[in-house]
Protein backbone atom coordinates (compact mmCIF):
# COMPACT_ATOMS: atom_id res chain seq x y z
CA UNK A 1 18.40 -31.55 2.75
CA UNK A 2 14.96 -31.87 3.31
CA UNK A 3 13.10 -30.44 -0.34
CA UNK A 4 10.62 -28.59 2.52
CA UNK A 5 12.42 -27.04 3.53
CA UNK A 6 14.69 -25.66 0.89
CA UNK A 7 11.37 -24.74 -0.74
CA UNK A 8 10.68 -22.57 2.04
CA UNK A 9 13.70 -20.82 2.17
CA UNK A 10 13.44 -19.88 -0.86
CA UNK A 11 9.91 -18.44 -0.29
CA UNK A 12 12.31 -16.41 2.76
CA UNK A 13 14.68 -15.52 -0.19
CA UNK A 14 12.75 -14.26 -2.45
CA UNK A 15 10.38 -12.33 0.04
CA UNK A 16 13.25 -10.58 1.53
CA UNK A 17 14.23 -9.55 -2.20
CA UNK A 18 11.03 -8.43 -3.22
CA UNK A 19 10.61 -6.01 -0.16
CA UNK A 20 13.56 -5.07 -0.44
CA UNK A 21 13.28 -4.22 -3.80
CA UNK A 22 10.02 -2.36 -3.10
CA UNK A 23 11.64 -0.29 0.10
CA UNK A 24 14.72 0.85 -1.26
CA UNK A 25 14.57 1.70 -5.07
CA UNK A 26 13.76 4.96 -4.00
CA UNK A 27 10.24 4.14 -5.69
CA UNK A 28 8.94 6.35 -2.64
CA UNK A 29 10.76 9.64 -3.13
CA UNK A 30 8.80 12.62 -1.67
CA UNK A 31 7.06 10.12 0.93
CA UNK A 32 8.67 8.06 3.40
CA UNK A 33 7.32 4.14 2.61
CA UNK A 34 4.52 3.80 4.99
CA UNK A 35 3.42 7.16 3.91
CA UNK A 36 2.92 6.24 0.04
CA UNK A 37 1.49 2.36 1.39
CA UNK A 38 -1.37 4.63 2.92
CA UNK A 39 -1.55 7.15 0.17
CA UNK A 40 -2.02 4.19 -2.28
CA UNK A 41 -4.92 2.55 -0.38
CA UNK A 42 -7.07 5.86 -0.17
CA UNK A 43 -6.01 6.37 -4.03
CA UNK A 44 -7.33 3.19 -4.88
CA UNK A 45 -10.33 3.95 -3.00
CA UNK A 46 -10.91 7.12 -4.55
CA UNK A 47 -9.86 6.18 -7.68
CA UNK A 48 -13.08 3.63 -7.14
CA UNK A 49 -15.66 5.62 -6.01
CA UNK A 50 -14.62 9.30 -6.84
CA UNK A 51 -14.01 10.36 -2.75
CA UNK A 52 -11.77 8.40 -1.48
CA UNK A 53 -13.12 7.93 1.81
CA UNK A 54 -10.79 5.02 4.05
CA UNK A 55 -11.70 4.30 7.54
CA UNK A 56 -8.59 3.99 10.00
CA UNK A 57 -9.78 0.60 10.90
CA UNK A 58 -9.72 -0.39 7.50
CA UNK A 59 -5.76 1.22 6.65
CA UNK A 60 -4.81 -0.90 10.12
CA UNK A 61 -6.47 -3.88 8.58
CA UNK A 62 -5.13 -3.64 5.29
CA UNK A 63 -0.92 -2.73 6.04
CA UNK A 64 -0.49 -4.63 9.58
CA UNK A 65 0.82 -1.85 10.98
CA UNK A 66 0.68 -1.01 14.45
CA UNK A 67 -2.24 1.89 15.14
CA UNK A 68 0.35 4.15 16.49
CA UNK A 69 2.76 3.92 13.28
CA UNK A 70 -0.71 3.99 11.21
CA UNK A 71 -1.82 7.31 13.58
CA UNK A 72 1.69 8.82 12.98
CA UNK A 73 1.79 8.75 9.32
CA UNK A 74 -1.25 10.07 8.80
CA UNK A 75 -0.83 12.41 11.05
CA UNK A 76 1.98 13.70 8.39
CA UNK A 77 0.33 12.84 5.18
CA UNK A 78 -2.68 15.20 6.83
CA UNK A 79 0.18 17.90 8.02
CA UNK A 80 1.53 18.14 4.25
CA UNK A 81 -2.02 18.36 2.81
CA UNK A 82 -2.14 15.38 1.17
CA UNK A 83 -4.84 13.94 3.88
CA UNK A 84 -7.72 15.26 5.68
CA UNK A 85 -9.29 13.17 8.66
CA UNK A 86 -13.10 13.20 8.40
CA UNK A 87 -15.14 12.09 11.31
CA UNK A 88 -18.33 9.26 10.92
CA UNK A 89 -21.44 10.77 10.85
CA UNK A 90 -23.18 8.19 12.52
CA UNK A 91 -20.29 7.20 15.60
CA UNK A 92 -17.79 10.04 16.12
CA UNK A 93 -15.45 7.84 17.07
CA UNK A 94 -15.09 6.38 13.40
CA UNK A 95 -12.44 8.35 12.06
CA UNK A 96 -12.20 8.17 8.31
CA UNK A 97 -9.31 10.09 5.85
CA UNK A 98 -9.66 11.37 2.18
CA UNK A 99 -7.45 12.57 0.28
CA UNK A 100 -7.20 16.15 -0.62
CA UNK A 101 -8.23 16.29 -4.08
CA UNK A 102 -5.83 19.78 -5.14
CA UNK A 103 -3.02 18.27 -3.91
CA UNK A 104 -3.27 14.49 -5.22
CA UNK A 105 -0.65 15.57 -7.97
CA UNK A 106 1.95 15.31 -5.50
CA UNK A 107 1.24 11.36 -4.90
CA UNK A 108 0.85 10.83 -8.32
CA UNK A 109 3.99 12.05 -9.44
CA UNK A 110 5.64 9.45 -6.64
CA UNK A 111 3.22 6.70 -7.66
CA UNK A 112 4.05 7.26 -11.41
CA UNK A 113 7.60 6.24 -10.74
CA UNK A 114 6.22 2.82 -9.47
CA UNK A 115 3.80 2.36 -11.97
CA UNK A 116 7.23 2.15 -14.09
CA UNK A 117 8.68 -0.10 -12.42
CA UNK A 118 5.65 -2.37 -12.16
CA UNK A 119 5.55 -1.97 -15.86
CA UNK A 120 9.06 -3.66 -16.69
CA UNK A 121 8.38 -6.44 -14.15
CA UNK A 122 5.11 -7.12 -15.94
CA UNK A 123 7.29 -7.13 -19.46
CA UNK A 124 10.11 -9.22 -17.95
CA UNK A 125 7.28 -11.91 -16.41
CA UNK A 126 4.66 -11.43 -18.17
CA UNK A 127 1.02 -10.67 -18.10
CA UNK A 128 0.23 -14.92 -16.82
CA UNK A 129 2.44 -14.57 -14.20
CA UNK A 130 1.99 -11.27 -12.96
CA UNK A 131 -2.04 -12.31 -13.09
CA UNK A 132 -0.76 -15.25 -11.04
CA UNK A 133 1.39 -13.11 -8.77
CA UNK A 134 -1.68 -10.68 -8.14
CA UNK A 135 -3.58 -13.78 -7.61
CA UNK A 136 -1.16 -14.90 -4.94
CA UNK A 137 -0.79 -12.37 -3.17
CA UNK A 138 -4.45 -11.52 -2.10
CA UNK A 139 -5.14 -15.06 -1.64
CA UNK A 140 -2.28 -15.13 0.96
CA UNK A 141 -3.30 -11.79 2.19
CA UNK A 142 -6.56 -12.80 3.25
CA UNK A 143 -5.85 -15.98 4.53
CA UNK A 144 -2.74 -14.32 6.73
CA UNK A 145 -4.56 -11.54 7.65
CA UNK A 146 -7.63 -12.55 8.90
């Protein structure tokens, strides 16, 4: 067998277990996935600058999902409170979402749970290759998603 390509399905192999992993620990309980993907990009964000404030171009960008799935989810992040969609001051048609400060607990509680679990993978690897991993990761991210 060609080492090529045995190399690259084991890249498959271990994708489709990592995902995996990630969708169905039940790391996301309270949120459906896509819902804590967006939650964690504005958290990040407003962990960063104190607001919070995430274009929808930029959540599109960032997760590959379609607009309409991206639309739909916020849509119920902003029903349960958790969101609020802000329009650009400069072009209306920007449409930006924060989230809502009061009820941020409710993310955190979910995103505590994965914080956990990122915790024993870091112990189990350790901190060189999770570094690496992180490393990885955005390098293929912006090279794939651009």
């Amino acid at each position: 067998m060609d080492t090529n390509f045995a190399l690259e399905e084991d890249v498959i192999g271990a994708w489709v277990r990592l995902t995996g992993l990630l969708k169905n620990t039940r790391l996301t309980d309270g949120l459906q996935y896509n819902e804590a993907i967006i939650m964690n990009i504005v958290y990040r964000k407003y962990r960063e600058d104190g607001k919070g404030l995430v274009s929808f171009k930029n959540i599109v960008t960032e997760t590959s999902m379609l607009k309409s799935l991206v639309n739909r989810t916020i849509d119920s992040l902003v029903k349960r409170g958790l969101l609020e969609r802000i329009s650009g001051t400069s072009d209306r048609r920007t449409t930006f979402i924060r989230p809502v400060e009061e009820n941020l607990q409710e993310y955190l509680d979910v995103h505590e749970r994965t914080l956990d679990m990122v915790h024993q993978i870091i112990e189990i690897i350790g901190k060189d290759d999770a570094e690496a991993f992180v490393r990885l990761s955005n390098k293929l991210a912006k090279v794939l998603l651009s």
